[in-house]
Protein backbone atom coordinates (compact mmCIF):
# COMPACT_ATOMS: atom_id res chain seq x y z
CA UNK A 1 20.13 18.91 32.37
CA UNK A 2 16.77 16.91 31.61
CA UNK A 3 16.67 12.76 32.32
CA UNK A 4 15.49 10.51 29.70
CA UNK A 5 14.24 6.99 30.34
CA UNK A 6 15.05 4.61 27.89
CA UNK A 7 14.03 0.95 26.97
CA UNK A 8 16.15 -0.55 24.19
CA UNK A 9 17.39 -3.52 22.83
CA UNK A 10 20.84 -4.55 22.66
CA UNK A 11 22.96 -6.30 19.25
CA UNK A 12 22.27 -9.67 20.94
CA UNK A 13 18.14 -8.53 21.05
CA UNK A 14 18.13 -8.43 24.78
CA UNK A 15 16.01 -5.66 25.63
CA UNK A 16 17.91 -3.18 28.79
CA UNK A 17 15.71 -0.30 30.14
CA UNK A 18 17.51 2.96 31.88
CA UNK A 19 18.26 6.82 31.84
CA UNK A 20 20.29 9.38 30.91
CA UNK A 21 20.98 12.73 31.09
CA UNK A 22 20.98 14.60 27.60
CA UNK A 23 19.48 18.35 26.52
CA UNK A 24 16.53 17.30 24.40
CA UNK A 25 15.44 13.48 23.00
CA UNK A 26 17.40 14.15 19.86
CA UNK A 27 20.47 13.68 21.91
CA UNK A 28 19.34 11.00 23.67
CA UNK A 29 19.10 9.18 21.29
CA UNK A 30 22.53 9.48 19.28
CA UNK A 31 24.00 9.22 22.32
CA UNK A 32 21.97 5.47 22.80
CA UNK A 33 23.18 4.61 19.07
CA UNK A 34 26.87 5.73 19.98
CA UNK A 35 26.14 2.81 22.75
CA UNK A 36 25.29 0.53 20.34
CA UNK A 37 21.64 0.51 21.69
CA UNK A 38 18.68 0.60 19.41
CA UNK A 39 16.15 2.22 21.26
CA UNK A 40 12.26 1.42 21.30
CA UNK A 41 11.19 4.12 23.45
CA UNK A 42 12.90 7.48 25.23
CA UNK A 43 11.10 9.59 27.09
CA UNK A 44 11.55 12.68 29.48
CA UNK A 45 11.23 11.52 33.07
CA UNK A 46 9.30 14.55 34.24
CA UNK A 47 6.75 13.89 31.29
CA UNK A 48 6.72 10.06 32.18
CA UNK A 49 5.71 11.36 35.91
CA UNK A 50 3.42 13.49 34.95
CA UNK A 51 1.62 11.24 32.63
CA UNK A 52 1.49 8.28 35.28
CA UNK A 53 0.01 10.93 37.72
CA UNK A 54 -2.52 12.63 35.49
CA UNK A 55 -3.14 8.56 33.87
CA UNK A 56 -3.96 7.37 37.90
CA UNK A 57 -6.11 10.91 38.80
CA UNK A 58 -8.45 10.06 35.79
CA UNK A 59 -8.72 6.60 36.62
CA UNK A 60 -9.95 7.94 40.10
CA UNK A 61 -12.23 9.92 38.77
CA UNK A 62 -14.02 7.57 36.42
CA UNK A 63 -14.03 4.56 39.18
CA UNK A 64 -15.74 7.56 41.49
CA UNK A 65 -18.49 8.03 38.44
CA UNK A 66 -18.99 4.92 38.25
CA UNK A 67 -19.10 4.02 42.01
CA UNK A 68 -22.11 7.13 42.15
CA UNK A 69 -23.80 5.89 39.39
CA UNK A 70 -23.52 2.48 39.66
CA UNK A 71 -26.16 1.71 42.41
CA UNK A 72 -28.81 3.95 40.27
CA UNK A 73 -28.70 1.35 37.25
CA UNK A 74 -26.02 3.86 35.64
CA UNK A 75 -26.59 3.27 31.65
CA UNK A 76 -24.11 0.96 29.52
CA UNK A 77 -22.86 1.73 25.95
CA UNK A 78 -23.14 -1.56 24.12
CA UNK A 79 -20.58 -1.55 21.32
CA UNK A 80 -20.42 -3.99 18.56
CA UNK A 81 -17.21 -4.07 17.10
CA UNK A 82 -18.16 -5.22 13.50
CA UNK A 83 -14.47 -5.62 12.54
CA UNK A 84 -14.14 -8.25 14.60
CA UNK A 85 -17.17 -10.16 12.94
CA UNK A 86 -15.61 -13.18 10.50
CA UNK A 87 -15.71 -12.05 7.28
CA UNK A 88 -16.78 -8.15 7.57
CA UNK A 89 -13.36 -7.07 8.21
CA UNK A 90 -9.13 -8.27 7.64
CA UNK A 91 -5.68 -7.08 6.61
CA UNK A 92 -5.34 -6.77 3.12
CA UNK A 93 -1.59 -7.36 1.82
CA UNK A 94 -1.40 -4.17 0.38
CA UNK A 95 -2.42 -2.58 3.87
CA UNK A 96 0.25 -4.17 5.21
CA UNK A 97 2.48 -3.30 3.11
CA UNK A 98 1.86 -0.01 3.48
CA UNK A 99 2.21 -0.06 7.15
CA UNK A 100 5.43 -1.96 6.84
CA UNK A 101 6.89 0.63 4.61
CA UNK A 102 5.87 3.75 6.62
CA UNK A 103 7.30 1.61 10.17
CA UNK A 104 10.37 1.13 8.33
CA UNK A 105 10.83 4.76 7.33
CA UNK A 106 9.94 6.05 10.84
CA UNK A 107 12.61 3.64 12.88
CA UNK A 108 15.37 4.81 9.47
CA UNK A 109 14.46 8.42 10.38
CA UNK A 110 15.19 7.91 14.05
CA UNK A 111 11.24 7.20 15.61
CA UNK A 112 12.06 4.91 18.22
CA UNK A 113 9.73 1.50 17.72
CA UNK A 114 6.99 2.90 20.08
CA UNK A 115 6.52 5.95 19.01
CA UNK A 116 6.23 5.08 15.68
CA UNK A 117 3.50 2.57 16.13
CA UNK A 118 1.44 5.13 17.96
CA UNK A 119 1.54 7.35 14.75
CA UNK A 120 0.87 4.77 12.49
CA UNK A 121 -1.97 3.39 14.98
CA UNK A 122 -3.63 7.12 15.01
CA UNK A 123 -3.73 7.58 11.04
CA UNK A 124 -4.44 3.91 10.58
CA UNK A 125 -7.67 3.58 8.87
CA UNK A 126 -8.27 -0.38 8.44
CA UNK A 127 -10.21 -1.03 11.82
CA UNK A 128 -8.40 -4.60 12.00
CA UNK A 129 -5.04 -3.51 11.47
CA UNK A 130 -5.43 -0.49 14.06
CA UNK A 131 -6.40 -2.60 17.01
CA UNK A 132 -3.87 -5.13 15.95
CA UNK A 133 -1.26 -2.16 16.23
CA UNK A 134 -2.50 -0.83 19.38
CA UNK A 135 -2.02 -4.05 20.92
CA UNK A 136 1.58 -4.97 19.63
CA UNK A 137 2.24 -1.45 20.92
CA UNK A 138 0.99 -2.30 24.33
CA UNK A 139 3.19 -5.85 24.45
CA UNK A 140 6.27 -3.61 23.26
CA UNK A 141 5.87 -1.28 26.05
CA UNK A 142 5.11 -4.31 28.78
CA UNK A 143 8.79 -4.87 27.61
CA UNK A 144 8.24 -7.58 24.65
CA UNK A 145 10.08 -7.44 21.85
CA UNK A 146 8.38 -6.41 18.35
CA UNK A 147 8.65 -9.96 17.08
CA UNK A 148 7.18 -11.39 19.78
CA UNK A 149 4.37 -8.88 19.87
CA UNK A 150 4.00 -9.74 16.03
CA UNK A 151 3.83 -13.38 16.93
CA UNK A 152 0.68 -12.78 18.87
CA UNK A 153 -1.68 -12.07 15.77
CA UNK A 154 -0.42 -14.92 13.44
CA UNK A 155 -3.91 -14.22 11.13
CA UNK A 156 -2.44 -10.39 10.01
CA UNK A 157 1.64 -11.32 10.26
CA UNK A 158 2.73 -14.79 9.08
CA UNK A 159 5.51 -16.50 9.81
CA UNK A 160 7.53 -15.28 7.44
CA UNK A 161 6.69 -11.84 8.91
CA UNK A 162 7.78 -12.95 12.42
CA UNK A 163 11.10 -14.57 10.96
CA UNK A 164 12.33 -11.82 9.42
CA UNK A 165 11.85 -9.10 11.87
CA UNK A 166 13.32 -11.37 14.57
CA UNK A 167 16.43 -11.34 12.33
CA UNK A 168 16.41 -7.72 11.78
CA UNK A 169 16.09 -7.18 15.64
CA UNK A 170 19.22 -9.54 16.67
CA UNK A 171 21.08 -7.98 14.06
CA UNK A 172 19.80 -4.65 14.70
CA UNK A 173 18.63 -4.07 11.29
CA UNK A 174 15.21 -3.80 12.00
CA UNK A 175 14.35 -0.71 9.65
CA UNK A 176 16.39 -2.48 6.86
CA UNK A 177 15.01 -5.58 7.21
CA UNK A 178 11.31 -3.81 7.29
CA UNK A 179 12.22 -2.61 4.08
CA UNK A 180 12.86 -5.54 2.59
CA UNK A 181 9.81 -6.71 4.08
CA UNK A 182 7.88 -3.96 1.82
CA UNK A 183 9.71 -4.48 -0.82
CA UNK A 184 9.24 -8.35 -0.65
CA UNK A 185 5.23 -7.65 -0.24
CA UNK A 186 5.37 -4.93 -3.05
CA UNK A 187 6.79 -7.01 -6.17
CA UNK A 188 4.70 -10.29 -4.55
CA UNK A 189 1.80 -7.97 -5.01
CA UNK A 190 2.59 -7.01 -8.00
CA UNK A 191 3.02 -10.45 -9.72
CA UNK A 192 -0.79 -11.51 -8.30
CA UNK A 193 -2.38 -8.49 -9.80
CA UNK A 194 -0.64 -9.19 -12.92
CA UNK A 195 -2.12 -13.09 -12.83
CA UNK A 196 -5.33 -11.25 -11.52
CA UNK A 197 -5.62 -9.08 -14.47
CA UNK A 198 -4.44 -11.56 -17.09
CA UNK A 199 -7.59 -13.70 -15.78
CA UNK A 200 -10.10 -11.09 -15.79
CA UNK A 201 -11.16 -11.47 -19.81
CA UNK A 202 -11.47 -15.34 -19.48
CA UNK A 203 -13.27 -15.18 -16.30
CA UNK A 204 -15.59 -12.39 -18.15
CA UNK A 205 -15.83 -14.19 -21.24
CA UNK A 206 -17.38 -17.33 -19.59
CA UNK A 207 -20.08 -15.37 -17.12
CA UNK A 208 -21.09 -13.89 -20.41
CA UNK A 209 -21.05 -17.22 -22.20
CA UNK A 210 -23.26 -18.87 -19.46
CA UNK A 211 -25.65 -15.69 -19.22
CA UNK A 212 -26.43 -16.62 -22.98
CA UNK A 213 -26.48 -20.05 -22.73
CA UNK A 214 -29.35 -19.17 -20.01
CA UNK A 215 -31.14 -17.17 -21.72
CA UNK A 216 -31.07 -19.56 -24.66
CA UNK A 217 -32.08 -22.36 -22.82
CA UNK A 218 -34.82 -20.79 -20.48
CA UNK A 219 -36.01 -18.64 -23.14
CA UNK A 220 -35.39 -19.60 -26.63
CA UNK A 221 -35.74 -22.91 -26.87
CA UNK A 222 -38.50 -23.65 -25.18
CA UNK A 223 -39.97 -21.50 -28.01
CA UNK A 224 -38.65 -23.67 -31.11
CA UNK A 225 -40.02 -26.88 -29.15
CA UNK A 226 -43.65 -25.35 -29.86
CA UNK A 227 -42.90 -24.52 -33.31
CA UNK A 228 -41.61 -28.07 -33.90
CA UNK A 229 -44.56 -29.67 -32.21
CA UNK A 230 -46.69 -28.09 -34.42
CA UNK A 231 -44.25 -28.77 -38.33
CA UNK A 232 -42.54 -32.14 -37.28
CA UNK A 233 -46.06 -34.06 -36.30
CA UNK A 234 -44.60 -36.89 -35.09
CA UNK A 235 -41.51 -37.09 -36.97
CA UNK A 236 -38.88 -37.59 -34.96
CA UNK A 237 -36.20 -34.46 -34.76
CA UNK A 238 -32.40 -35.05 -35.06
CA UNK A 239 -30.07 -36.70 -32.11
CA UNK A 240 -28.07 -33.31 -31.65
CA UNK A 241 -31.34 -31.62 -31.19
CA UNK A 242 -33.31 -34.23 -28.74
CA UNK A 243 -29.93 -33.73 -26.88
CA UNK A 244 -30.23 -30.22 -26.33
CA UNK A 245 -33.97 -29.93 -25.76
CA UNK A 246 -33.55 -32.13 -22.98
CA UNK A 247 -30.82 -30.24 -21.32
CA UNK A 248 -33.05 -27.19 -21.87
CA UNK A 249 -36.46 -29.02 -20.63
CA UNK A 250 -33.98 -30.19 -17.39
CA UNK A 251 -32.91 -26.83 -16.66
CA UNK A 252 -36.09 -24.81 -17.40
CA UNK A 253 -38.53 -27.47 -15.14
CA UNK A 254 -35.64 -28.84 -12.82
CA UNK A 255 -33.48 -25.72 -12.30
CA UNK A 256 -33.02 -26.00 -8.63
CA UNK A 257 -32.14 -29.48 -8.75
CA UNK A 258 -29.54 -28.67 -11.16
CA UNK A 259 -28.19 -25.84 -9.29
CA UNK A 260 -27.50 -28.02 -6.21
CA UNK A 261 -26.19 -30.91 -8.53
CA UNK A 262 -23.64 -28.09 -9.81
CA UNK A 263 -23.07 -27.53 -5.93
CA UNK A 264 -22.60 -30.93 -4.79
CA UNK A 265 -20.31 -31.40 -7.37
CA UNK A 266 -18.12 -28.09 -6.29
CA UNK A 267 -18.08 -29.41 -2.87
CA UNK A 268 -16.83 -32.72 -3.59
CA UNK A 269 -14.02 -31.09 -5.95
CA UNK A 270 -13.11 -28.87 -2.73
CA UNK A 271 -13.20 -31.67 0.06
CA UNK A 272 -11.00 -33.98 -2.14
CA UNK A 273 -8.48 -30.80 -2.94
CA UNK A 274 -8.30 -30.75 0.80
CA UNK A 275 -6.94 -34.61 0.94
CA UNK A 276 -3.22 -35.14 0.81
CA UNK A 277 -3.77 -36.79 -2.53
CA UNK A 278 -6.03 -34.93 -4.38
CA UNK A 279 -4.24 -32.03 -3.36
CA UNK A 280 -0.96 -33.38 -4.67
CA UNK A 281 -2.29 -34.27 -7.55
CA UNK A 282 -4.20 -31.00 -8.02
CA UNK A 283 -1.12 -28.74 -7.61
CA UNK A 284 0.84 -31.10 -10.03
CA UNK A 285 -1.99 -30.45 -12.99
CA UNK A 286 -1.47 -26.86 -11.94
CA UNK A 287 2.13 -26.65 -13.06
CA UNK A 288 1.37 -28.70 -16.42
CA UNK A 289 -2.13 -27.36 -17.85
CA UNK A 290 -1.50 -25.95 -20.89
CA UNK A 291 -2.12 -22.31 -21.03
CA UNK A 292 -1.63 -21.82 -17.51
CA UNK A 293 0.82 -24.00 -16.60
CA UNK A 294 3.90 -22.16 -17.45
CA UNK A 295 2.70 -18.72 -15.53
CA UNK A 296 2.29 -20.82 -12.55
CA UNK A 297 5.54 -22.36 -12.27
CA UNK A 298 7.38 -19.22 -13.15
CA UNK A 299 5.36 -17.69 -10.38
CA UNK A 300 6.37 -20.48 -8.07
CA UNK A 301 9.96 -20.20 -9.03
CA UNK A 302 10.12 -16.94 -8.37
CA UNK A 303 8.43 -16.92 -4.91
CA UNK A 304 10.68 -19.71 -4.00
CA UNK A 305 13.53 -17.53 -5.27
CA UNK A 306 12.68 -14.54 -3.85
CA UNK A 307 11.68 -15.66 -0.28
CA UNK A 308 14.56 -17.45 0.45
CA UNK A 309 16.67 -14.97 -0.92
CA UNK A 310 15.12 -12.09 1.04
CA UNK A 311 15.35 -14.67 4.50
CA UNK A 312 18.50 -15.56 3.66
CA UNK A 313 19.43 -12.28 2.90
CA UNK A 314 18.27 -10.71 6.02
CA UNK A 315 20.11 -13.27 8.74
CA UNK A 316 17.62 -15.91 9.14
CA UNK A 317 19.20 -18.97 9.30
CA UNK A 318 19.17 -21.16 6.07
CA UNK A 319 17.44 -24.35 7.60
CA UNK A 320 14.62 -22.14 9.37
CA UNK A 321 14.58 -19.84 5.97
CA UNK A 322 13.39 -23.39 4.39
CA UNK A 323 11.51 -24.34 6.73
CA UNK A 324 9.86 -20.63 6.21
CA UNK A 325 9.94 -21.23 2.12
CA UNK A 326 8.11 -24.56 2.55
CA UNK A 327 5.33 -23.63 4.36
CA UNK A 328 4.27 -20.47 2.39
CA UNK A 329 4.93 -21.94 -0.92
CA UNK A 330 1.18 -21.95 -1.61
CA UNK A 331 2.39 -25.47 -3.73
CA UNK A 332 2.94 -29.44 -2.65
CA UNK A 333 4.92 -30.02 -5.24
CA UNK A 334 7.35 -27.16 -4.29
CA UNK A 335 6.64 -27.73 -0.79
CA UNK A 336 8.15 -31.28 -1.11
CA UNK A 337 10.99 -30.15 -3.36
CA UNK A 338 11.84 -27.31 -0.44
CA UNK A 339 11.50 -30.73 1.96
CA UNK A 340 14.60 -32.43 0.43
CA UNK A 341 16.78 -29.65 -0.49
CA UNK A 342 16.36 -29.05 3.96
CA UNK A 343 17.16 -32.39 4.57
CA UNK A 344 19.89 -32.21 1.95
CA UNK A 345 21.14 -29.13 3.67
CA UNK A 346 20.52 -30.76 7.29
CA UNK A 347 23.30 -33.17 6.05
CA UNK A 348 25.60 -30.75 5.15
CA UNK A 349 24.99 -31.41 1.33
CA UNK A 350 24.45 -28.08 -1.23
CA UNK A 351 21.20 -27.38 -2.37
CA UNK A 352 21.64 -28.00 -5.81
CA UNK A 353 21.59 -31.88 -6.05
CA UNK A 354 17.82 -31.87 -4.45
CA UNK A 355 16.95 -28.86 -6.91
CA UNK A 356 17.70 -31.12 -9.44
CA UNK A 357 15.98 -33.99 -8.45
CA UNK A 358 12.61 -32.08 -8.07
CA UNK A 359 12.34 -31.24 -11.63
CA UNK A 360 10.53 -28.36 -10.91
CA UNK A 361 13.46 -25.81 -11.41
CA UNK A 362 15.02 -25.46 -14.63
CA UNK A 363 18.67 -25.70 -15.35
CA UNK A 364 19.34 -22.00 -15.52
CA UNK A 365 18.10 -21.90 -12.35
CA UNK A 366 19.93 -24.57 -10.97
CA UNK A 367 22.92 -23.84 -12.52
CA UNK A 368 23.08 -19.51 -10.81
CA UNK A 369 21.81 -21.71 -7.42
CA UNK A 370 24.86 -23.46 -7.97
CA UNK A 371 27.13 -20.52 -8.68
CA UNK A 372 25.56 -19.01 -5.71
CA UNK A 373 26.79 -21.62 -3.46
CA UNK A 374 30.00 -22.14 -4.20
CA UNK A 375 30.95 -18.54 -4.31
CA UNK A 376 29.24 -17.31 -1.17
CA UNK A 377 26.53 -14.89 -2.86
CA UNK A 378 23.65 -17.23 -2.27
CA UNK A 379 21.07 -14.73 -1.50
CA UNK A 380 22.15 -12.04 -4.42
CA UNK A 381 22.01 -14.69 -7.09
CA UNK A 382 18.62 -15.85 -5.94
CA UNK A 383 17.33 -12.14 -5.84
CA UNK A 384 18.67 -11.96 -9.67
CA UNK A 385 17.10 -15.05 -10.42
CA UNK A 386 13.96 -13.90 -8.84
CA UNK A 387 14.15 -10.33 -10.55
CA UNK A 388 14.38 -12.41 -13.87
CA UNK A 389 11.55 -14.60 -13.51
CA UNK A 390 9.53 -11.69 -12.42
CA UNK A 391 10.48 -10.16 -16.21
CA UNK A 392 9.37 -13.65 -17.31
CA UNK A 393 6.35 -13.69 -15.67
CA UNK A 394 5.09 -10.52 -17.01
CA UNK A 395 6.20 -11.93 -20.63
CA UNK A 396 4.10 -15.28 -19.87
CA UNK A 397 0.87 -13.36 -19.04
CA UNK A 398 0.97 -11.32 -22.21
CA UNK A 399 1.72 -14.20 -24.18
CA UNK A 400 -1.27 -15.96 -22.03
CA UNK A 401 -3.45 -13.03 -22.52
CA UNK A 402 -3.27 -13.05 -26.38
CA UNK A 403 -3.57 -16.56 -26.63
CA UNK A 404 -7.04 -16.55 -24.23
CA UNK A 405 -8.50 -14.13 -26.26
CA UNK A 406 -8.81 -16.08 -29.40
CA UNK A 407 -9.91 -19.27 -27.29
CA UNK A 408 -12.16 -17.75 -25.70
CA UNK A 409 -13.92 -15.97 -28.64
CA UNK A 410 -14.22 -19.84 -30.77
CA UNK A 411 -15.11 -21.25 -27.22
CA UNK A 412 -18.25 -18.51 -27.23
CA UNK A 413 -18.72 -18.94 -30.73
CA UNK A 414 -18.82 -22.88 -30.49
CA UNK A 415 -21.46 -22.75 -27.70
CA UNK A 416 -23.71 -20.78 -29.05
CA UNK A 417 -23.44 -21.50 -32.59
CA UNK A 418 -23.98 -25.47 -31.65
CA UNK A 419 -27.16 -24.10 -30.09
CA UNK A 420 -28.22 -22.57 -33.43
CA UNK A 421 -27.50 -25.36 -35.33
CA UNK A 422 -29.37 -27.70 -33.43
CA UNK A 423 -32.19 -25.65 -33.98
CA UNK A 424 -32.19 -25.13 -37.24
CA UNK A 425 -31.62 -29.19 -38.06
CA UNK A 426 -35.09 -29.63 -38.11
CA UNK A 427 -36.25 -27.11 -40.04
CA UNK A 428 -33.22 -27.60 -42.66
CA UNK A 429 -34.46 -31.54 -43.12
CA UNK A 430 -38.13 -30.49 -43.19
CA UNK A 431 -37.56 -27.73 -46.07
CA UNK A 432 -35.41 -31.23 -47.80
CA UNK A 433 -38.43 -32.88 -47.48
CA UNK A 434 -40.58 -30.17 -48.67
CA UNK A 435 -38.50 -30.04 -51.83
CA UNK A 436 -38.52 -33.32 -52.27
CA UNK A 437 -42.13 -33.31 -52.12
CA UNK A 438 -42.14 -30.72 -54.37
CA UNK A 439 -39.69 -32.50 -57.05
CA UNK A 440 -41.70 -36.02 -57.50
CA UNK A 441 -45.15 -34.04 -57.69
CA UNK A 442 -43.54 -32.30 -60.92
């Protein structure tokens, strides 16, 4: 009967290494289950020979082509991996996602860890992603564990990556966990695209709005300054109009200068986002701006929600599931509120009191938080809570989206009609005159 080598990890996450005897890999592996084993790789020992042999021949033979050609100035491949360039290549979320989903399907389906990675790392297209694969699979097989192997690329998995798969592997839950994971990602995804889309006609609207204004400026007005050179003779033209001949004059002879002012002034707005303050105060005008105000706290909510449900949920510990929730709340204001519900919970106090105090959260909110807590279902009631905010969110950016339109139609209309009318001042008090004129003649 056939030997397999194993290395697997045991319910406590400790990772044991041995062999077996078994008639195929199929049976080796039900047999390490039955053991209460979850393995990460299980191999036939012949084949495991054989590979090391054939693996240490080829080596031989390259170091001998390279020895021979070596003293002849043998030629070098110079390979720039462009991927690894800032800003030509990364890990889009819904790559990962995608690769999370598949891993998660392989290890339900039986794959042990290694094995799957090496299938997803061979169909892996995203040139980032596949190295970063290649090399978790190498740490797994050097006998780390998958979440320490994740740990070791903290720009593709983040910590609340790291977190959860840790708790899937001491629980041995992994491929459940994963898919929660996915499913986390997915519906996170989901909710930004929404916001995305919802912001695509504004964001349209004004490019088109300053393309005109541009055009008017550069173009058009420069044109009725002649022709009221040559009717006003003197006379002096209307305040609204002096006004915007001289932003026109300033951006048609000065454009550079006003380009960098623009700049300048975009820089300053980021580097004082960056402070502690300003960004304080920033994310606090976020959550009460008219318009967009609501969408973003009901997205907040329901990240908060739905994060430290799904940590919760899948074994992480509620203080480091906080601690999780407050760094990737993408919000100060949250991010402080998440603060004192962990020190709240550090002192053995619930989390609704500090929930309360932020008044962030609404009371229906608070109040299933509440119910949560006192009758052990916690994580369920804030996946429902999370599940109905993502309903609400999806009713917020419609209602957004059909109150933006409208705006931003009078907003165009405003622009360019002020344009127009300050234009057509002067001519409108010159025909007055001419009537006038005309009038006391008679």
């Amino acid at each position: 009967m056939p030997k397999f080598n194993y290395i697997a990890m045991d319910a406590q996450g400790k990772e044991t290494k041995g062999s077996l005897d078994a008639k195929n890999q199929s049976e080796a592996l039900a047999r390490l289950q039955e053991m209460k084993l979850f393995p990460t790789k299980v191999v036939e020992a012949q084949q495991a020979a054989a590979a090391k042999g054939k693996g240490a021949k080829k080596g031989k033979e390259k170091a001998a082509k390279g020895g021979k050609g070596g003293g002849k100035g043998a030629k070098k491949e110079i390979s720039i991996p462009f991927h690894k360039i800032p800003g030509l290549g990364g890990v889009g979320s819904k790559v990962l996602c995608t690769f999370t989903r598949q891993l998660a399907t392989l290890i339900d389906a039986g794959l042990p860890l290694l094995r799957g990675l090496r299938v997803l790392e061979r169909q892996e297209k995203n040139p980032t992603l596949k190295e970063t694969i290649q090399k978790i699979g190498v740490a797994v097989e050097g006998g780390g564990t998958f979440s320490e192997a994740l740990a070791m690329h903290p720009k593709v998995f983040n910590k609340l990556f790291i977190s959860m798969v840790k708790a899937g592997e001491m629980g041995g839950v992994l491929e459940v966990v994963l898919l929660r994971l996915a499913e986390f990602m997915e519906k996170a995804q989901k909710i930004k695209g929404k916001v995305v889309a919802a912001m695509f006609y504004p964001v349209a609207v004004l490019i088109v709005a300053v393309v005109i204004m541009g055009v008017l400026m550069v173009v058009v007005i420069p044109k009725f300054k002649e022709i009221f050179s040559d009717l006003v003779q003197g006379q002096g033209l209307p305040a609204f109009t002096e006004f915007v001949l001289g932003v026109s004059e300033t951006i048609q002879h000065h454009f550079i200068e006003t380009c960098a002012t623009v700049f300048v002034c975009f820089i300053i707005f980021r580097l004082l986002v960056k402070t502690k303050t300003g960004r304080l105060l920033f994310d606090k005008f976020k959550l009460v701006v008219p318009v967009f105000g609501p969408v973003i706290s009901k997205v907040a909510i329901a990240r908060f929600t739905r994060t430290l449900g799904t940590l919760v949920n899948s074994g992480v510990p509620i203080l480091q599931s906080l601690t999780i929730v407050r760094e990737t709340s993408g919000n100060v204001i949250v991010a402080n509120a998440v603060r004192d519900i962990h020190e709240s919970v550090k002192e053995g106090e619930t989390i609704t009191a500090p929930l309360e105090a932020s008044k962030i959260f609404p009371p229906m909110v608070i109040s299933m938080v509440d119910v949560g807590e006192q009758t052990g279902a916690l994580p369920e009631m804030l996946m429902k809570i999370a599940d109905n905010y993502d309903e609400e969110v999806d009713n917020a950016v419609a209602a957004m989206t059909s109150l933006l339109e409208p705006v931003m139609i009078v907003f165009l209309a405003v622009i360019v009609g002020s344009i127009v009318i300050a234009m057509f001042m002067p001519l409108i008090a010159l025909m007055d005159g001419m009537g006038s004129e005309g009038t006391g003649g008679d």
